[in-house]
PDB file of N, CA and C in Angstrom:
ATOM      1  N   UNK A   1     136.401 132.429 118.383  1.00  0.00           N
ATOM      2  CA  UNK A   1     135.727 133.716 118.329  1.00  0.00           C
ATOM      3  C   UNK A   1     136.034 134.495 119.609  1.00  0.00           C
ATOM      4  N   UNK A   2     135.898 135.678 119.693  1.00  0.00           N
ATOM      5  CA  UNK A   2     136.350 136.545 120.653  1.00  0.00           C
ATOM      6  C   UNK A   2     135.496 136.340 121.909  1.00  0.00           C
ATOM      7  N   UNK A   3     133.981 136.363 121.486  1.00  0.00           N
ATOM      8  CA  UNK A   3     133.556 136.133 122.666  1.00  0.00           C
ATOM      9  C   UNK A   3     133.325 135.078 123.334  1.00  0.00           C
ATOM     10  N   UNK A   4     134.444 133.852 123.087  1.00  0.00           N
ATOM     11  CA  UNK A   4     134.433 133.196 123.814  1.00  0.00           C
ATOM     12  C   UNK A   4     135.109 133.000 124.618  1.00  0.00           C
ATOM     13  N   UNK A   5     136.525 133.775 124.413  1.00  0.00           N
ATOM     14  CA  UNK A   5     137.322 134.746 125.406  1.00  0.00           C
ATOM     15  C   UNK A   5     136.879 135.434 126.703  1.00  0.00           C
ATOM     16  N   UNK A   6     135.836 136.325 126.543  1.00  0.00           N
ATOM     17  CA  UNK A   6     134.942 136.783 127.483  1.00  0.00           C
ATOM     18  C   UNK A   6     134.521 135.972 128.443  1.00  0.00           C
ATOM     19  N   UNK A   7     135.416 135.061 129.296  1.00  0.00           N
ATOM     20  CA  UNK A   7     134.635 134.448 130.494  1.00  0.00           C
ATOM     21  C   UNK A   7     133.864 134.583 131.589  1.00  0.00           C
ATOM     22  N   UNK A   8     134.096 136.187 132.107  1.00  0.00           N
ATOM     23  CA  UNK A   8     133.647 136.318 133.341  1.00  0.00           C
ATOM     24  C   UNK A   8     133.380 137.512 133.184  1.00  0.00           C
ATOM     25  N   UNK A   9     132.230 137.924 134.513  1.00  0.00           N
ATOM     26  CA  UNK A   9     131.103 139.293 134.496  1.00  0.00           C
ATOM     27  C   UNK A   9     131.692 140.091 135.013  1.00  0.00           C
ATOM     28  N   UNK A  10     131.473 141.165 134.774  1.00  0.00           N
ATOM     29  CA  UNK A  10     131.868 142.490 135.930  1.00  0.00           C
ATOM     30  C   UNK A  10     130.432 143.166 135.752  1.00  0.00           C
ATOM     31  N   UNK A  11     130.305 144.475 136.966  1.00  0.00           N
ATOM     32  CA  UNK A  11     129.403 145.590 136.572  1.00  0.00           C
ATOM     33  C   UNK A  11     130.330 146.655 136.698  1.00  0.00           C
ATOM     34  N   UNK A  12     129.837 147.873 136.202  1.00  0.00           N
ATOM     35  CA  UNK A  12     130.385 148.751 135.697  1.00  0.00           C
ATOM     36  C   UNK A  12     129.904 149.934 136.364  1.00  0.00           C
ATOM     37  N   UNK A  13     130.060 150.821 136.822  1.00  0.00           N
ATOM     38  CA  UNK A  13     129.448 151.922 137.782  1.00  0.00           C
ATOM     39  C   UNK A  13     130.405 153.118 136.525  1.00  0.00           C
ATOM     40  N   UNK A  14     129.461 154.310 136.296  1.00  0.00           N
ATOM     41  CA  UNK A  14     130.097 155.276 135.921  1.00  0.00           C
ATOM     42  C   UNK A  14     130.173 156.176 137.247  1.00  0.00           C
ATOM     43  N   UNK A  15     131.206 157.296 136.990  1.00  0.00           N
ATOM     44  CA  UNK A  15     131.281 158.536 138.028  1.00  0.00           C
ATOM     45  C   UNK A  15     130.197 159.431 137.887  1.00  0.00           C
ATOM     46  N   UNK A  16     129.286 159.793 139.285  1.00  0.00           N
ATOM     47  CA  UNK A  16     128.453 160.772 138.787  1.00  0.00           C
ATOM     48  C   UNK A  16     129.022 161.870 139.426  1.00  0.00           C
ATOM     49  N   UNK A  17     129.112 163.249 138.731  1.00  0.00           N
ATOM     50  CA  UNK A  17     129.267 164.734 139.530  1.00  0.00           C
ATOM     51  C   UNK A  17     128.168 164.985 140.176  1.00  0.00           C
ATOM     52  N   UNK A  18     128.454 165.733 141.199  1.00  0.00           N
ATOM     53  CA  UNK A  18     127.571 166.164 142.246  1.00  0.00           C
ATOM     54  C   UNK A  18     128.043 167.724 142.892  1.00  0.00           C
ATOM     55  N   UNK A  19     127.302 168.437 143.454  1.00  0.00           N
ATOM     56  CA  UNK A  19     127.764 169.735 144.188  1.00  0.00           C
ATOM     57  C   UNK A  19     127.610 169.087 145.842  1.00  0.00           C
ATOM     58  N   UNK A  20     128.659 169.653 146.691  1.00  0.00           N
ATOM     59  CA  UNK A  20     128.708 169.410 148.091  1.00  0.00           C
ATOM     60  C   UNK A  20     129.016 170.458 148.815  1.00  0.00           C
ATOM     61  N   UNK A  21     128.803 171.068 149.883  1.00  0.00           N
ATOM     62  CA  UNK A  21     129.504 171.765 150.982  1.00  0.00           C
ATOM     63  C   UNK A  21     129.424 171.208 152.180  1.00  0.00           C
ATOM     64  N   UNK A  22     130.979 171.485 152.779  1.00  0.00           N
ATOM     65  CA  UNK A  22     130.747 171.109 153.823  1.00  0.00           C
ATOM     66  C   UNK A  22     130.435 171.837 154.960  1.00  0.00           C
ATOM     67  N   UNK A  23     129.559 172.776 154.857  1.00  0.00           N
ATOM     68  CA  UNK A  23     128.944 173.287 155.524  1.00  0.00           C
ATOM     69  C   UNK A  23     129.999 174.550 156.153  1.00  0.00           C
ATOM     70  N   UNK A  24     129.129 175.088 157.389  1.00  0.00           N
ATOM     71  CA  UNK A  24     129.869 176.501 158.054  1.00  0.00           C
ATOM     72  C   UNK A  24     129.757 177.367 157.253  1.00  0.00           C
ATOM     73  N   UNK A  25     128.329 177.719 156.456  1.00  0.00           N
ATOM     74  CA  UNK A  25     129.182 179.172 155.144  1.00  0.00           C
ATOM     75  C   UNK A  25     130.222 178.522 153.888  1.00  0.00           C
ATOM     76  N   UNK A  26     130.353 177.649 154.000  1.00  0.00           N
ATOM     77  CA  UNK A  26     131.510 177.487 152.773  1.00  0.00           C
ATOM     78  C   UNK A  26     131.157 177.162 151.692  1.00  0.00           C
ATOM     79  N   UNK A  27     131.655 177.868 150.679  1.00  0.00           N
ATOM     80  CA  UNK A  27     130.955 177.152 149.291  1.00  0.00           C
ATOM     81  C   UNK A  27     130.733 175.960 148.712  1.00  0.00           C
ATOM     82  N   UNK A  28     130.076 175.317 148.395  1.00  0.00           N
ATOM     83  CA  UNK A  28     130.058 174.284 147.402  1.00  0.00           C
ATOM     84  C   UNK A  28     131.493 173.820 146.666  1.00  0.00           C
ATOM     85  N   UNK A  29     131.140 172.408 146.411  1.00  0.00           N
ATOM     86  CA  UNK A  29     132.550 172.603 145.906  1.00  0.00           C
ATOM     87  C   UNK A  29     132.166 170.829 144.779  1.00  0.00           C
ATOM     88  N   UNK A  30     132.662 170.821 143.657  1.00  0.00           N
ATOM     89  CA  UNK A  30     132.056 169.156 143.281  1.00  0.00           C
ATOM     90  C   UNK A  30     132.922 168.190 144.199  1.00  0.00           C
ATOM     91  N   UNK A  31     132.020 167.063 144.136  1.00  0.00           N
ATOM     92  CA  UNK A  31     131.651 165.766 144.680  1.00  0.00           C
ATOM     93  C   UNK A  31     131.745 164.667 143.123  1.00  0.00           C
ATOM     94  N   UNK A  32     132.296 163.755 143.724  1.00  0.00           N
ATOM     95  CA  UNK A  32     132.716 162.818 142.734  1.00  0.00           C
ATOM     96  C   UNK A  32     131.657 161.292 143.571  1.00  0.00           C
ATOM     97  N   UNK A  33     130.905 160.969 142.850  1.00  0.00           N
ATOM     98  CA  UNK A  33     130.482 159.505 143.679  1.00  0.00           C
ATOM     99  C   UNK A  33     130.274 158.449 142.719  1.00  0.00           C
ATOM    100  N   UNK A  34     129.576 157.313 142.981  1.00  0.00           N
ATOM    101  CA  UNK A  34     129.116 156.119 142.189  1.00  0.00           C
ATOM    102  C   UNK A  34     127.800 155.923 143.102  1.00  0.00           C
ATOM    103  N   UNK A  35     126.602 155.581 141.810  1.00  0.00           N
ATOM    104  CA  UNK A  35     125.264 154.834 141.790  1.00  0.00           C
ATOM    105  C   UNK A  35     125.459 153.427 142.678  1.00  0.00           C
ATOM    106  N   UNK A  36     124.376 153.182 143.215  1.00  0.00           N
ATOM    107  CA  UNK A  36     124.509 152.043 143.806  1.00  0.00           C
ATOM    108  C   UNK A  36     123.684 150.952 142.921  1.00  0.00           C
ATOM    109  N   UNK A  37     123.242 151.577 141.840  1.00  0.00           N
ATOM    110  CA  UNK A  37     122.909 150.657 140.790  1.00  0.00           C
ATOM    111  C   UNK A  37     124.114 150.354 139.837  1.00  0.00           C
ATOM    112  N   UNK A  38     124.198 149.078 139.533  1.00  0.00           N
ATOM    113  CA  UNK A  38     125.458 149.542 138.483  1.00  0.00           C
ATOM    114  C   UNK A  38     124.703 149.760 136.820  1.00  0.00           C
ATOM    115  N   UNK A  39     125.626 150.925 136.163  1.00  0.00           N
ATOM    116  CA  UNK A  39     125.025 151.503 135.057  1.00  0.00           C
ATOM    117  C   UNK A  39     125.030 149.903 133.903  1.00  0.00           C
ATOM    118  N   UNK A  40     126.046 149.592 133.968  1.00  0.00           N
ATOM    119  CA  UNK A  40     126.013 148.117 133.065  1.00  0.00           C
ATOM    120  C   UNK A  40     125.888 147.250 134.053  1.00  0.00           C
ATOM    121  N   UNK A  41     125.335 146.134 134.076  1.00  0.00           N
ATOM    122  CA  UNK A  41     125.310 144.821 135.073  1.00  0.00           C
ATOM    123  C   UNK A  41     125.661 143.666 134.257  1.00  0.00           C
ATOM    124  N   UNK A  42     126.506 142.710 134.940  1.00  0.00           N
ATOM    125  CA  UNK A  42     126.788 141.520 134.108  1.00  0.00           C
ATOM    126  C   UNK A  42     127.293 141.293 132.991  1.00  0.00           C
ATOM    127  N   UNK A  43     128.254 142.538 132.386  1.00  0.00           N
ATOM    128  CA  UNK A  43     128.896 142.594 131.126  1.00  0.00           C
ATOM    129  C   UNK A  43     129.701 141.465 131.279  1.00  0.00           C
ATOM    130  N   UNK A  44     129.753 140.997 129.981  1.00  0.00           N
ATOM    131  CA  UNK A  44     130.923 139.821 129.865  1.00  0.00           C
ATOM    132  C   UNK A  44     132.215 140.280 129.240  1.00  0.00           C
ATOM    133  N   UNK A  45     133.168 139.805 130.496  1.00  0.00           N
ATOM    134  CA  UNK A  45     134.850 140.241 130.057  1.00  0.00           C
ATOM    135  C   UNK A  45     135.557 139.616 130.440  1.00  0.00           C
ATOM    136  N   UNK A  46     136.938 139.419 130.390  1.00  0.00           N
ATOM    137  CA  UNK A  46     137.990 138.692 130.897  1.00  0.00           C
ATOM    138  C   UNK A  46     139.007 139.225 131.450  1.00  0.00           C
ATOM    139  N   UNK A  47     138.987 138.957 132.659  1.00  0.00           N
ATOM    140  CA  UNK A  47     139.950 139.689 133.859  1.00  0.00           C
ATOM    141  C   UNK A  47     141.386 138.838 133.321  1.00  0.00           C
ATOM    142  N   UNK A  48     142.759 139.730 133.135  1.00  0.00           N
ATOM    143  CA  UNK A  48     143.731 138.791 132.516  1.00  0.00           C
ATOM    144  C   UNK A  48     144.750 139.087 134.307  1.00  0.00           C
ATOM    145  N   UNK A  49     144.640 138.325 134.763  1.00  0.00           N
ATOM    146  CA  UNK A  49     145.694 137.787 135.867  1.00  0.00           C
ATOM    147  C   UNK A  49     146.796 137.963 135.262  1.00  0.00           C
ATOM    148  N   UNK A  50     147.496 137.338 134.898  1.00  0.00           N
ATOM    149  CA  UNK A  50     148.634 136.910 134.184  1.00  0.00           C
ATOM    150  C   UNK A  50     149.426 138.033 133.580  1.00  0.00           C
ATOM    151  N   UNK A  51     148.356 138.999 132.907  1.00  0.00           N
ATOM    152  CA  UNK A  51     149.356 140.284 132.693  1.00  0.00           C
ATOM    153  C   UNK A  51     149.718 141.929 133.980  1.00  0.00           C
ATOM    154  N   UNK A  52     148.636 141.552 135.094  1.00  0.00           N
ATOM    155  CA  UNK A  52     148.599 142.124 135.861  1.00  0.00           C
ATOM    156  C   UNK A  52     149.813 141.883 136.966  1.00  0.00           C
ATOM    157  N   UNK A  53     149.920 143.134 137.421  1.00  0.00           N
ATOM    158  CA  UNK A  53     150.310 143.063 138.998  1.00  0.00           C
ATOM    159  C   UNK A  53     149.693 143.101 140.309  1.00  0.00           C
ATOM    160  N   UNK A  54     150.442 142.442 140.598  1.00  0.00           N
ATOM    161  CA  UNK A  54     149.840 142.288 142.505  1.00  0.00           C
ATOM    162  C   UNK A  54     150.481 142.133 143.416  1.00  0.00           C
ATOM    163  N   UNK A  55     150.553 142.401 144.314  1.00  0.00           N
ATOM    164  CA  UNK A  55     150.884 142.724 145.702  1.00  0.00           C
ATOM    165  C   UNK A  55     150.662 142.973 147.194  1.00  0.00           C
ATOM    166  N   UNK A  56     151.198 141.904 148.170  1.00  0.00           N
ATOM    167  CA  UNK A  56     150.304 142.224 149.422  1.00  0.00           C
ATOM    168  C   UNK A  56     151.299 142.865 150.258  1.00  0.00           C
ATOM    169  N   UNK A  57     150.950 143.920 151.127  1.00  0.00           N
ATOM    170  CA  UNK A  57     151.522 144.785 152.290  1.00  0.00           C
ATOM    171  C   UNK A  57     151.617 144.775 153.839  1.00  0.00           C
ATOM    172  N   UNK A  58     152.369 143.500 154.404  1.00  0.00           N
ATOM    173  CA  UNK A  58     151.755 143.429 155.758  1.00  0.00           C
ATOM    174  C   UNK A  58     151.779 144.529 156.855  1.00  0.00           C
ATOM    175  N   UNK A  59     150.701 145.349 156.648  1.00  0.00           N
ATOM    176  CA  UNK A  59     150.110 146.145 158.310  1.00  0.00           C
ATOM    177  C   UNK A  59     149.208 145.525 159.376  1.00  0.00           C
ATOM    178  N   UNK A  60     149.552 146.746 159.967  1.00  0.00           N
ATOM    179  CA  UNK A  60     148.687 146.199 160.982  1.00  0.00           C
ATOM    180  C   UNK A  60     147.420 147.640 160.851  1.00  0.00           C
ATOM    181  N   UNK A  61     146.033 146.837 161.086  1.00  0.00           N
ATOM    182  CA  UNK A  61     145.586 145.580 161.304  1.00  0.00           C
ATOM    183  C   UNK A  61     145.636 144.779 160.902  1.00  0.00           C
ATOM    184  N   UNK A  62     145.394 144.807 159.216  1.00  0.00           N
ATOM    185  CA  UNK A  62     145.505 144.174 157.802  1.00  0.00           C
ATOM    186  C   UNK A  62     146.185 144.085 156.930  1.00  0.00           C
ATOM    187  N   UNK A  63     146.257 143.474 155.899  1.00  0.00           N
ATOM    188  CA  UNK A  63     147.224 143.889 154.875  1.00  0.00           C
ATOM    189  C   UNK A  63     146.496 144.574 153.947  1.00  0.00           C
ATOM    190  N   UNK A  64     147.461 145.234 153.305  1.00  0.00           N
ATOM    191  CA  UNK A  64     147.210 146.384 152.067  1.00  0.00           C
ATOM    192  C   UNK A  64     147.504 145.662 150.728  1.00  0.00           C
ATOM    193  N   UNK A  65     146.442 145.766 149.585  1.00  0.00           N
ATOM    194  CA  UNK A  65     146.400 144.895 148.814  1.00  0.00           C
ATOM    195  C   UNK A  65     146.720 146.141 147.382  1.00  0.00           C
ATOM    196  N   UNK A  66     147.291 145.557 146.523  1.00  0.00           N
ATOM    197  CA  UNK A  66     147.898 146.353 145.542  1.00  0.00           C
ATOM    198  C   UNK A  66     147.810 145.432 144.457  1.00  0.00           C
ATOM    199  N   UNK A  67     146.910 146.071 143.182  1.00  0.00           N
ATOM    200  CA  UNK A  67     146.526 144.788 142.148  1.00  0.00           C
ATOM    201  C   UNK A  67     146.542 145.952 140.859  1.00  0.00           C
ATOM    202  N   UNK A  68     147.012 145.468 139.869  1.00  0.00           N
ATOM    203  CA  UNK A  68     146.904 146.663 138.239  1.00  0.00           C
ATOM    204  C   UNK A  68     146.419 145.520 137.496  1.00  0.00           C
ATOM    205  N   UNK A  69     145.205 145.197 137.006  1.00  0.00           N
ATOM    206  CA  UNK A  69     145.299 144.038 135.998  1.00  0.00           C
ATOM    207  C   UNK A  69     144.768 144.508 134.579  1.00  0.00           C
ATOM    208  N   UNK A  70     144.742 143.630 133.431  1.00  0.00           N
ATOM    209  CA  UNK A  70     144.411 144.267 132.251  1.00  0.00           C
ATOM    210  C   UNK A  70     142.821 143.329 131.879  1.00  0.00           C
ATOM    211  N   UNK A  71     142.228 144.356 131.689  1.00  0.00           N
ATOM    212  CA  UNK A  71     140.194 144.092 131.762  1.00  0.00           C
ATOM    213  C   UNK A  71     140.085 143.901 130.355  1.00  0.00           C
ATOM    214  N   UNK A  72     139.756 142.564 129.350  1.00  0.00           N
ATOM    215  CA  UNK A  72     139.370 142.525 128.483  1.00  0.00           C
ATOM    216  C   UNK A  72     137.588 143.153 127.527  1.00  0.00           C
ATOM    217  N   UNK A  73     137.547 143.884 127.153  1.00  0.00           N
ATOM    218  CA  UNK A  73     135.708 144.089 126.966  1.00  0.00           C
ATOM    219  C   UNK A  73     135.536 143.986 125.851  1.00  0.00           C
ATOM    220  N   UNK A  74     134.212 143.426 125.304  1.00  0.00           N
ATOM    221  CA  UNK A  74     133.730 143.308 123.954  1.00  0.00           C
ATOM    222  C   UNK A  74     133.653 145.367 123.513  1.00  0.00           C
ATOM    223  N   UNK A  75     134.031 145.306 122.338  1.00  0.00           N
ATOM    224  CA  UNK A  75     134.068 146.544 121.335  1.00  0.00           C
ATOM    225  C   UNK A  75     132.468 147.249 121.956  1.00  0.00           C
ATOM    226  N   UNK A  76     132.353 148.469 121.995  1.00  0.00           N
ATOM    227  CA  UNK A  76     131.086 149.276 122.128  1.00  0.00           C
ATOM    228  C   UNK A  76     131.037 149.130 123.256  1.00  0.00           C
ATOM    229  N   UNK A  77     131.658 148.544 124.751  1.00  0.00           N
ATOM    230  CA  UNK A  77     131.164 148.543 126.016  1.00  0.00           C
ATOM    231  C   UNK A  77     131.150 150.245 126.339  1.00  0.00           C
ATOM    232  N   UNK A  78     130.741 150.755 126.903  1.00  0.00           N
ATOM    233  CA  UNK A  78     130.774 151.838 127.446  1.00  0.00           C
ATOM    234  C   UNK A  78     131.388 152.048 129.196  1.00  0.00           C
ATOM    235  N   UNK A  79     132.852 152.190 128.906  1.00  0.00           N
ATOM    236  CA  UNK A  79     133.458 152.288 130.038  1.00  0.00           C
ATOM    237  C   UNK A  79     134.660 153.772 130.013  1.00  0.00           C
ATOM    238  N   UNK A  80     134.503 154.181 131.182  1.00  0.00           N
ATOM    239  CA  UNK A  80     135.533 155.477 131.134  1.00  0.00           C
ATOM    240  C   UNK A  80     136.798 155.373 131.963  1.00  0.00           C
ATOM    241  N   UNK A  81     137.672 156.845 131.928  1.00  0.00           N
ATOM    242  CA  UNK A  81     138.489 156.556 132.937  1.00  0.00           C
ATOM    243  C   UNK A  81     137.486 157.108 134.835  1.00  0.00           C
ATOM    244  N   UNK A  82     137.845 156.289 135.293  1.00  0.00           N
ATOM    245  CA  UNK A  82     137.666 156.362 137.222  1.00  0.00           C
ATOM    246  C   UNK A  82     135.980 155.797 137.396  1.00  0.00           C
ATOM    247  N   UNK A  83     135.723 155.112 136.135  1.00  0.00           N
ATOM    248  CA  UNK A  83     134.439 153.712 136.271  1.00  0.00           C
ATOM    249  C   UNK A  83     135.125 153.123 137.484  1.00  0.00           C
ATOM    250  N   UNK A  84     134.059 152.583 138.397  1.00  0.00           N
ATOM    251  CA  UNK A  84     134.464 151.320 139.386  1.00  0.00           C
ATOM    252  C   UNK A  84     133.923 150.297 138.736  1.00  0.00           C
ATOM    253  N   UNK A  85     134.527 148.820 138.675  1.00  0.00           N
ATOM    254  CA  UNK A  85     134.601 148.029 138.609  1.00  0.00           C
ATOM    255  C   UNK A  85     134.293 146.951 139.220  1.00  0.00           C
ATOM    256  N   UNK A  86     133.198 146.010 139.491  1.00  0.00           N
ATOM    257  CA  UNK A  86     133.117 145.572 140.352  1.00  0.00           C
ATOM    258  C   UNK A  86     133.211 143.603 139.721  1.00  0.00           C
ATOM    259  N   UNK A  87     134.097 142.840 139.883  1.00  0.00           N
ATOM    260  CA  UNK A  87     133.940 141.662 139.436  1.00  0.00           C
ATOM    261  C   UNK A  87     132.936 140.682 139.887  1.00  0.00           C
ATOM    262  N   UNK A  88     132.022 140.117 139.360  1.00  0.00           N
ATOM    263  CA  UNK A  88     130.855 139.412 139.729  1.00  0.00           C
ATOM    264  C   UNK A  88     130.530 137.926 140.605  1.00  0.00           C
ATOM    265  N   UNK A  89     132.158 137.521 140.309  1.00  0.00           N
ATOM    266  CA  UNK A  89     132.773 136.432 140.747  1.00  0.00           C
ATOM    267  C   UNK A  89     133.250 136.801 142.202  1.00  0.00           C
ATOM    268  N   UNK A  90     134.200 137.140 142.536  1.00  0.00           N
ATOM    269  CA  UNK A  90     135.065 137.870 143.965  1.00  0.00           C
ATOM    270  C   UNK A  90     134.218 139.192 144.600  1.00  0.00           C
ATOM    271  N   UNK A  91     133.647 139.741 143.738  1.00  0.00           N
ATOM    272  CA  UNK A  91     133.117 140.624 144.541  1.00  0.00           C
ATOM    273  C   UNK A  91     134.466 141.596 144.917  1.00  0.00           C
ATOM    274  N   UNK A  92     135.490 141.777 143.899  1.00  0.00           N
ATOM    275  CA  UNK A  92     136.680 142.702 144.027  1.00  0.00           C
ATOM    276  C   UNK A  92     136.067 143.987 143.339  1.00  0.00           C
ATOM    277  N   UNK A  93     136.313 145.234 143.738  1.00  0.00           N
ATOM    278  CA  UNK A  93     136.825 146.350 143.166  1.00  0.00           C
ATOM    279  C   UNK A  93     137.600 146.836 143.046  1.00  0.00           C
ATOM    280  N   UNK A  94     137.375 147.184 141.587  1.00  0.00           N
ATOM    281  CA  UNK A  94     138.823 148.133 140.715  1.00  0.00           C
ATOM    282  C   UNK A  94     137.905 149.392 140.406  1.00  0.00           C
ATOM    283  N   UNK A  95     139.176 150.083 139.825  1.00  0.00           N
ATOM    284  CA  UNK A  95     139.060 151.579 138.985  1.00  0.00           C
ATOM    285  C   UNK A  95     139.575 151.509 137.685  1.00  0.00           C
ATOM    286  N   UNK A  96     139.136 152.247 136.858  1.00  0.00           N
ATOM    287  CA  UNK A  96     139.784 151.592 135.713  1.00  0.00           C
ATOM    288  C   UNK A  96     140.193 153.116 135.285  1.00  0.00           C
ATOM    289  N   UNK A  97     141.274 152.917 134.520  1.00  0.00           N
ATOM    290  CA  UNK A  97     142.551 153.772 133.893  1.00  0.00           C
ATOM    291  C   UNK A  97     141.356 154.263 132.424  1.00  0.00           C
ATOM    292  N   UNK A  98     142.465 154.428 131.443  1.00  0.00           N
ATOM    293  CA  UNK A  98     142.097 155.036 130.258  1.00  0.00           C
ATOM    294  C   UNK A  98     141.788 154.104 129.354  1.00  0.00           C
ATOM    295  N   UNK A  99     140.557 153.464 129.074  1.00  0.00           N
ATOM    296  CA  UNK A  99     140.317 152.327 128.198  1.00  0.00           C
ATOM    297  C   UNK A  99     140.892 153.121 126.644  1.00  0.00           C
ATOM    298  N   UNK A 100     141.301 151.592 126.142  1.00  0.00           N
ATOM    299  CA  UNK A 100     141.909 151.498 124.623  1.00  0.00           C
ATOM    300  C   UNK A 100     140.693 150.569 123.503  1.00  0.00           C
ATOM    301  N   UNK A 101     140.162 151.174 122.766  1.00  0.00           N
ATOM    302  CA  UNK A 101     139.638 150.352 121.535  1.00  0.00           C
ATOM    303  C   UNK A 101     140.624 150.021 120.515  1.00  0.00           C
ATOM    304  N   UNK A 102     141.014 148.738 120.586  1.00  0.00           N
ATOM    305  CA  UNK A 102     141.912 147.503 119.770  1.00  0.00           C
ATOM    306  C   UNK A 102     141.500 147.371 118.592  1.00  0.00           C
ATOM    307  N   UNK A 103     141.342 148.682 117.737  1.00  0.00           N
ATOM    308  CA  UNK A 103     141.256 148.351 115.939  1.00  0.00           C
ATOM    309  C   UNK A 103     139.758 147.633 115.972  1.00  0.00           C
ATOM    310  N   UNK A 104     139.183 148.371 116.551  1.00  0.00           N
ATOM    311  CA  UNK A 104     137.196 147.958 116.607  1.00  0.00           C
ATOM    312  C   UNK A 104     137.188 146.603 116.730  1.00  0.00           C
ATOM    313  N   UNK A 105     137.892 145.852 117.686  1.00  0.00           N
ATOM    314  CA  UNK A 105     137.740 144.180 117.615  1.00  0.00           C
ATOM    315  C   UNK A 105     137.892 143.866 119.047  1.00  0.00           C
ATOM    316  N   UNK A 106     138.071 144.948 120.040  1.00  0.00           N
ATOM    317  CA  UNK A 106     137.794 144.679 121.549  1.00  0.00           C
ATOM    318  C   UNK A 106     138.291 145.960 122.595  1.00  0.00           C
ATOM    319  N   UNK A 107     137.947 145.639 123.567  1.00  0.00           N
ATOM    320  CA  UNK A 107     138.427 147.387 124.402  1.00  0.00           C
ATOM    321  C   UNK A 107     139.135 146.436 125.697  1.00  0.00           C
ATOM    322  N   UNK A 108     140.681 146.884 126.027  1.00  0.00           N
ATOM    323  CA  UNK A 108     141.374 146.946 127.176  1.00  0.00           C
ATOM    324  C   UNK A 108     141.785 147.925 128.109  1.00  0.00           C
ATOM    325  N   UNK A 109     141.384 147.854 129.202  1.00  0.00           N
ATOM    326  CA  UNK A 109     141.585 149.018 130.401  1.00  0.00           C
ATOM    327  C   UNK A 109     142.177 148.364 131.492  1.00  0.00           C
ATOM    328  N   UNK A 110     143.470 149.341 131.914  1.00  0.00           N
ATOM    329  CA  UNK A 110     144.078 148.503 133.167  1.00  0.00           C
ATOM    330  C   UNK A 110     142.760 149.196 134.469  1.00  0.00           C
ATOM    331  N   UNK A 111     142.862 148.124 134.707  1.00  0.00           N
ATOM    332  CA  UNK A 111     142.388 148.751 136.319  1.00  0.00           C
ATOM    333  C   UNK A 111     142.770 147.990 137.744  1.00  0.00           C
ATOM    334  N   UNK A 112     142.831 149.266 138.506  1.00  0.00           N
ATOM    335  CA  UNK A 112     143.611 148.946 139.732  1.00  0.00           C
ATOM    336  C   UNK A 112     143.024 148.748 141.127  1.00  0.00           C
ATOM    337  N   UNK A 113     143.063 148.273 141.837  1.00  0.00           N
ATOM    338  CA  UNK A 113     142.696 147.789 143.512  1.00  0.00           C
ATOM    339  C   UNK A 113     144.228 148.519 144.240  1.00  0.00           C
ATOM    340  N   UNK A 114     143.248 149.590 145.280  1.00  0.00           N
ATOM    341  CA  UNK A 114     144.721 149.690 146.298  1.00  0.00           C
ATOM    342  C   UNK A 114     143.962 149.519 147.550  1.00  0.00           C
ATOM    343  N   UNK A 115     144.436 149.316 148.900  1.00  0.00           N
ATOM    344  CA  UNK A 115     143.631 149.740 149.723  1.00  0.00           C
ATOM    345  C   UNK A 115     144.003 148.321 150.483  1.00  0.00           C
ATOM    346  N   UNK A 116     143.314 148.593 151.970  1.00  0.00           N
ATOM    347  CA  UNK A 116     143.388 147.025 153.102  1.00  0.00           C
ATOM    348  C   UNK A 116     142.360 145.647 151.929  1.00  0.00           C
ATOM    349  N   UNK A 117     143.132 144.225 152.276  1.00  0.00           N
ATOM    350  CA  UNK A 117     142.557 143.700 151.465  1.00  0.00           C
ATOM    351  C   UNK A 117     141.521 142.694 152.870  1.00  0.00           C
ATOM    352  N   UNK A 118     140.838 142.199 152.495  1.00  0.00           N
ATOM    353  CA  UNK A 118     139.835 141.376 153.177  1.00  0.00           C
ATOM    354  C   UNK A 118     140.050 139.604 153.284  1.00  0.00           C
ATOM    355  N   UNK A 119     139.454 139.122 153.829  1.00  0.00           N
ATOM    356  CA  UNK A 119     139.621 137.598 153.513  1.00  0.00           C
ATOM    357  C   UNK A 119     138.598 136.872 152.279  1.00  0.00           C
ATOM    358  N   UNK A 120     138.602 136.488 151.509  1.00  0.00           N
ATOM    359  CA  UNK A 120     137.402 136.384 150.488  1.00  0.00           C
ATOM    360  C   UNK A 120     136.686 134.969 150.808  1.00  0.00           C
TER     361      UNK A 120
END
């Protein structure tokens, strides 16, 4: 069965709009952020390694970590494009691309990690 595929959690943050200025007289202008609640918590999905890419960048200070992987979700999850991603396991964040519904039998979204990577 499919959801037994579904091994592992993520939460799910949608994008909220916002108005900002940065001050001096200047107009407003939108603001793009994420809740520090996540809108879904603990959804069950399957992070596929194996079809993803990855990549490490040695700088200095750190290295720069570069990851595209493909996010398995049960059908009806409610996920968009530029959701953050947060895996429940690693404590990694992604962004996720343009989710696909698979003939009403599951939803795949690549999503990506760029940025300095950390020691886990």
């Amino acid at each position: 069965m499919i959801e037994d595929f579904f091994d592992h959690k993520c939460n799910i943050f949608h994008v909220v709009k916002g108005t900002g200025s940065p001050g001096f007289g200047l107009p407003g202008s939108p603001t793009f952020d994420y809740r520090t609640v996540p809108d879904i918590a603990e959804q069950s999905c399957h992070f596929g390694v194996r079809n993803g890419e990855m990549n490490t960048t040695q700088q200095q200070p750190q290295n720069d970590l570069y990851a595209r992987l493909k996010l398995y979700l049960p059908c009806g999850t409610d996920i968009r494009l530029n959701d953050k991603v947060v895996d429940c396991t690693t404590g990694l964040t992604y962004t996720a691309e343009v989710p696909r519904n698979i003939r009403g039998h599951h939803i795949t979204v690549y999503v990506k990690r760029e940025g300095p990577g950390k020691a886990l």
